[in-house]
Protein backbone atom coordinates (compact mmCIF):
# COMPACT_ATOMS: atom_id res chain seq x y z
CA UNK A 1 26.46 -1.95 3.21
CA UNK A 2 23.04 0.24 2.88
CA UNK A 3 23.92 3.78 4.64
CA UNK A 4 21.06 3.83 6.64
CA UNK A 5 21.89 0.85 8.64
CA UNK A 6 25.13 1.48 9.33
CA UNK A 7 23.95 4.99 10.91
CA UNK A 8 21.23 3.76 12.61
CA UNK A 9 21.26 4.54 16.61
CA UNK A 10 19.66 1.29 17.79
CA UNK A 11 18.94 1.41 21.97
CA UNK A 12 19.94 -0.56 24.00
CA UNK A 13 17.74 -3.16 23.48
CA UNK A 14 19.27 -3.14 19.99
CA UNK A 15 16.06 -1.63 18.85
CA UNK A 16 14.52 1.16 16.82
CA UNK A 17 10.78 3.40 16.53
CA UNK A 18 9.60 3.17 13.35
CA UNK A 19 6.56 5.14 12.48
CA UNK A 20 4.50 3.69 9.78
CA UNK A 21 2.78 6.07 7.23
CA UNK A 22 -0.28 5.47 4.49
CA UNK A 23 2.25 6.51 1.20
CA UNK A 24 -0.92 8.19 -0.38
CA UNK A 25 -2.76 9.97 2.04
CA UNK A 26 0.28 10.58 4.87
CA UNK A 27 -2.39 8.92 7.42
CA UNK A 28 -0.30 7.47 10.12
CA UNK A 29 -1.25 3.89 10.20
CA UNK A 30 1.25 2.60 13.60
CA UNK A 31 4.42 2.72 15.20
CA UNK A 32 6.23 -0.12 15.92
CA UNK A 33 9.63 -1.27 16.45
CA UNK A 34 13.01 -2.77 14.06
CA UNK A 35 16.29 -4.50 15.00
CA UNK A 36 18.53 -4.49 12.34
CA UNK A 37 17.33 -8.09 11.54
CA UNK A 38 14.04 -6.60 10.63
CA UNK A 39 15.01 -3.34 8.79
CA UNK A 40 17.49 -5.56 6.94
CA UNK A 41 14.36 -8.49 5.70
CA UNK A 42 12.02 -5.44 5.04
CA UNK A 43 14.81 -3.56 2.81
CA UNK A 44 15.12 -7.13 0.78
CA UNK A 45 11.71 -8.03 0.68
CA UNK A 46 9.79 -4.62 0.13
CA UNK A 47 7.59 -5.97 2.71
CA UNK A 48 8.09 -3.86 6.09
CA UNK A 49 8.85 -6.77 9.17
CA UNK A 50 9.07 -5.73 12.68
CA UNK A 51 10.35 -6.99 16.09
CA UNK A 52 7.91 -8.10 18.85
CA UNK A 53 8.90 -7.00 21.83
CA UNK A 54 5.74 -8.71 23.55
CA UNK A 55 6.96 -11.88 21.72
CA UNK A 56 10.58 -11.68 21.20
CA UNK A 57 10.51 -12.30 17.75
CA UNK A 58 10.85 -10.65 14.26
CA UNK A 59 7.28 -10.31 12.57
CA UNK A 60 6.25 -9.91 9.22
CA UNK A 61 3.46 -7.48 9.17
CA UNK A 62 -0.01 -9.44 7.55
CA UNK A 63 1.54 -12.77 7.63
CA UNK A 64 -1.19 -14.05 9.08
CA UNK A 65 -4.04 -11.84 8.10
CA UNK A 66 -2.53 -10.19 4.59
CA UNK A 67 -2.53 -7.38 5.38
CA UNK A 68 0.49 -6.58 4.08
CA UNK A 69 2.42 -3.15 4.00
CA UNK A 70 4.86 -2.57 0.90
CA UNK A 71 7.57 -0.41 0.80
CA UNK A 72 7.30 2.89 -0.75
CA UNK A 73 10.44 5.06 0.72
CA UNK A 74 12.15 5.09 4.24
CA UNK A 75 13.17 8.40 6.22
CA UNK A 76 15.55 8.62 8.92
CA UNK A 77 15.09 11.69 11.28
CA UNK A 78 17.94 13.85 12.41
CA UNK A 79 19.16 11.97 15.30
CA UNK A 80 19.32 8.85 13.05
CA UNK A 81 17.33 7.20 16.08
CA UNK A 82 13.75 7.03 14.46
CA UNK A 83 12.48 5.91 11.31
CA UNK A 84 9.65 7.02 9.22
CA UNK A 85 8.57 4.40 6.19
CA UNK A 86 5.60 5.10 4.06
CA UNK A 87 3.97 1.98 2.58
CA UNK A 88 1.08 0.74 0.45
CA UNK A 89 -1.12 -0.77 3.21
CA UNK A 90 -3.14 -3.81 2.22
CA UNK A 91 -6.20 -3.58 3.96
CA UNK A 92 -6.57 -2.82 7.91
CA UNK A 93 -3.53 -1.70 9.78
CA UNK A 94 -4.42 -2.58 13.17
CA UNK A 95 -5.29 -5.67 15.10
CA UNK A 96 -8.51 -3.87 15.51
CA UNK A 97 -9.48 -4.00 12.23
CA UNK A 98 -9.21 -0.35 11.60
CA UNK A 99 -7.64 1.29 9.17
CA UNK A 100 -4.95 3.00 11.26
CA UNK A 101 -4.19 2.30 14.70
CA UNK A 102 -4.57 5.73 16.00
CA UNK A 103 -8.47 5.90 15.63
CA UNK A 104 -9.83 7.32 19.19
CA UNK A 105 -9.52 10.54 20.45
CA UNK A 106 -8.81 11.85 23.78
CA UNK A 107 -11.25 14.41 25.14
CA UNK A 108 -10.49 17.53 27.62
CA UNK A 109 -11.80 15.21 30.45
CA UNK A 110 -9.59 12.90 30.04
CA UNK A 111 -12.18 9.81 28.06
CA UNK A 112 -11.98 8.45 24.55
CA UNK A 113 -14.15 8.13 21.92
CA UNK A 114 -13.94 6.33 18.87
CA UNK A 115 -12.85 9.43 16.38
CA UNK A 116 -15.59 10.84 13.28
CA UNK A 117 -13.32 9.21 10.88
CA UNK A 118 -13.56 5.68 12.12
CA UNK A 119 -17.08 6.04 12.63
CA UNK A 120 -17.78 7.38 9.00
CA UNK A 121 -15.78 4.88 7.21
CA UNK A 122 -18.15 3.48 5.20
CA UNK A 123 -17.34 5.00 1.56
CA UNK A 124 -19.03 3.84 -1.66
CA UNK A 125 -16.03 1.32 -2.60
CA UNK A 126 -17.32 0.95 -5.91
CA UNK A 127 -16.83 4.40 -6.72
CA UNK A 128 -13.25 4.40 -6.42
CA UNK A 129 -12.72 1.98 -9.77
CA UNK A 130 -14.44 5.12 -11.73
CA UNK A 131 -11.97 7.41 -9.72
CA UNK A 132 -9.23 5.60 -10.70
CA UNK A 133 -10.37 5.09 -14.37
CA UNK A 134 -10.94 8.75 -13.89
CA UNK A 135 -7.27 9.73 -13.46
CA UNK A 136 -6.11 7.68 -16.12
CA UNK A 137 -8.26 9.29 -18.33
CA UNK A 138 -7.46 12.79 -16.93
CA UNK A 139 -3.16 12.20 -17.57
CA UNK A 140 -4.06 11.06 -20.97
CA UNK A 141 -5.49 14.62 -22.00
CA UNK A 142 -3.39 16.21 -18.98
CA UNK A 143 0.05 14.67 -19.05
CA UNK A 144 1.65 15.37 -15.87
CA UNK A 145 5.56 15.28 -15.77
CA UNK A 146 6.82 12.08 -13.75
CA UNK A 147 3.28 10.31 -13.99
CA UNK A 148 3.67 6.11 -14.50
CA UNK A 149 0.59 6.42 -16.03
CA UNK A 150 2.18 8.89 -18.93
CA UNK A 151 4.85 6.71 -19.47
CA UNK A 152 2.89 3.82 -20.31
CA UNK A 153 0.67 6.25 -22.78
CA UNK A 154 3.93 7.71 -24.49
CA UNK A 155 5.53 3.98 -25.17
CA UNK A 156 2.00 3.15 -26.47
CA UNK A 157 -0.10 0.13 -26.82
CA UNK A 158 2.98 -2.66 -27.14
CA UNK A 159 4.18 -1.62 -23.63
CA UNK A 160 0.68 -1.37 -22.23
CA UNK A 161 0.08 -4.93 -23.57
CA UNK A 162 3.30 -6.16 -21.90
CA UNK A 163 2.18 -4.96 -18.60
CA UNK A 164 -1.25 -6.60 -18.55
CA UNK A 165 0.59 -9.84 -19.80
CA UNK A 166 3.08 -9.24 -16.73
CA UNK A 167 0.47 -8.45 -14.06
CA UNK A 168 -1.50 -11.15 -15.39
CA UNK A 169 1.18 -13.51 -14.52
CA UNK A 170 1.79 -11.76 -11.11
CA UNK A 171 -1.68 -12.35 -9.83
CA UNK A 172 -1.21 -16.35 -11.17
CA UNK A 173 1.69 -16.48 -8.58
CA UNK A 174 0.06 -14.98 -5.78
CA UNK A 175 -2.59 -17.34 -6.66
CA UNK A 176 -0.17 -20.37 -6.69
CA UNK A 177 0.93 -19.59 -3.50
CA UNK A 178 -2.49 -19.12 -1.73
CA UNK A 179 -1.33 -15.79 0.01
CA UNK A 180 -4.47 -13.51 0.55
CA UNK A 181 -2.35 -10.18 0.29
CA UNK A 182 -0.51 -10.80 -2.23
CA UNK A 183 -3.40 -11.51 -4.60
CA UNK A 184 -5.29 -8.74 -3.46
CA UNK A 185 -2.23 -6.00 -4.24
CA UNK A 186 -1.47 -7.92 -7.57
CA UNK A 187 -5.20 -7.65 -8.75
CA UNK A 188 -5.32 -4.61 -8.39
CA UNK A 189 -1.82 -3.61 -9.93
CA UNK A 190 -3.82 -5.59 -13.13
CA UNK A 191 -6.92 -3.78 -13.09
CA UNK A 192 -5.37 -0.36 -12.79
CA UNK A 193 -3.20 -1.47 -16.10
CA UNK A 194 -6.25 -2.79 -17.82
CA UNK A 195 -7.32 0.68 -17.02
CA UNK A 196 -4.56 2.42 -18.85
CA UNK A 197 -5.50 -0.31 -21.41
CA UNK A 198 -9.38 1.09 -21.51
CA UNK A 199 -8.75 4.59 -22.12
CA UNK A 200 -6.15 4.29 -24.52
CA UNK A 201 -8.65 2.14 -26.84
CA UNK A 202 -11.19 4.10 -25.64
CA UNK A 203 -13.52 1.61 -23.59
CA UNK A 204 -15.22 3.63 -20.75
CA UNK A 205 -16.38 1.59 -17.30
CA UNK A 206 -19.93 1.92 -18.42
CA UNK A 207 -19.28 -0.35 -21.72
CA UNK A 208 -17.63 -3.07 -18.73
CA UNK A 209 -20.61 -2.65 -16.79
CA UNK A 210 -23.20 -3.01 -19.54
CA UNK A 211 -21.76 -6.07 -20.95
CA UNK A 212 -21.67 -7.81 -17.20
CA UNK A 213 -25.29 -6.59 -16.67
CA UNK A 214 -26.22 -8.56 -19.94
CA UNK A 215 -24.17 -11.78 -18.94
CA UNK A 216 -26.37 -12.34 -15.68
């Protein structure tokens, strides 16, 4: 049986905190609550589920809105009675529609306001396909010990080609099954492959862009 849950200290509600964590930036996104039911479906599925205690029921975070959060690693704290997981979160974290849940700030006086953060969220989203495209490009002349993205350059183009076929097929499914989330994370699992794709034959965003632009 997997260590963790048979050393979890559950209360006596047969519960547990679990503090949910952005994998990438360490924002923390929510904390929320497991039974063993819960740790156990998220464990299987790579999918983090929780308990309602509001509803009395076991949840599967962005079931209804997609928002899905996959599983990157899960921490246990010293007293075994807390959890930390970091995930992959698909879209908005909160109910809100925020990013994280944790997006006001108490004041000295005692008020909240709505933190800088929140309020400045409105990034150029378009830029972040050239700073991805940028990275990949980057490990290829700057190979960086443990990088995915170095692996798939030292197999070479065979491997790369077998990934795009594979993602390819992963975003069909999603489709298939008409669930938001999952076609959202699986697109873009097969855009940053036909990245690695790009660079290693060379083809820079611009030449994408250009060839759109004459296709309107």
């Amino acid at each position: 049986m997997d260590y963790l849950v048979t050393n979890l200290k559950f209360d006596s509600n047969g519960l547990i905190p679990v503090i949910t964590q952005d994998c990438k930036t360490n924002e923390v996104l929510m904390l929320a609550y497991m039974n063993k039911e819960a740790y156990e479906k998220t464990v299987e599925t790579k999918k983090v589920h929780y308990w309602s205690r509001s509803r009395s029921k076991l949840w599967l975070k962005g079931e209804t809105s997609g928002h899905y959060q996959y599983v990157k690693s899960i921490c246990i704290d010293c007293d075994n009675d807390t959890l930390l997981i970091k995930v992959e979160q698909v879209d908005a974290a909160c109910h809100t529609g925020h990013y994280t849940c944790f997006y006001r700030d108490m004041n000295e006086d005692g008020s909240i306001k709505e933190n800088s953060d929140a309020e400045n969220n409105t990034v150029d989203k378009a830029a972040i396909l050239q700073e991805v495209y940028n990275v990949i490009a980057d490990r290829r002349v700057n190979p960086k010990e443990g990088s995915y993205t170095n692996y798939l350059f030292d197999k070479g183009i065979d491997k790369i080609l077998k990934k795009v076929g594979e993602e390819t097929a992963e975003v069909i499914i999603a489709s298939k099954n008409k669930a938001a989330g999952e076609i959202r994370y699986e697109i873009a699992d097969l855009i940053y492959h036909l990245f690695v794709l790009m660079v290693e034959r060379d083809v820079k965003l611009e030449d994408i862009y250009d060839e759109l632009k004459g296709r309107r």
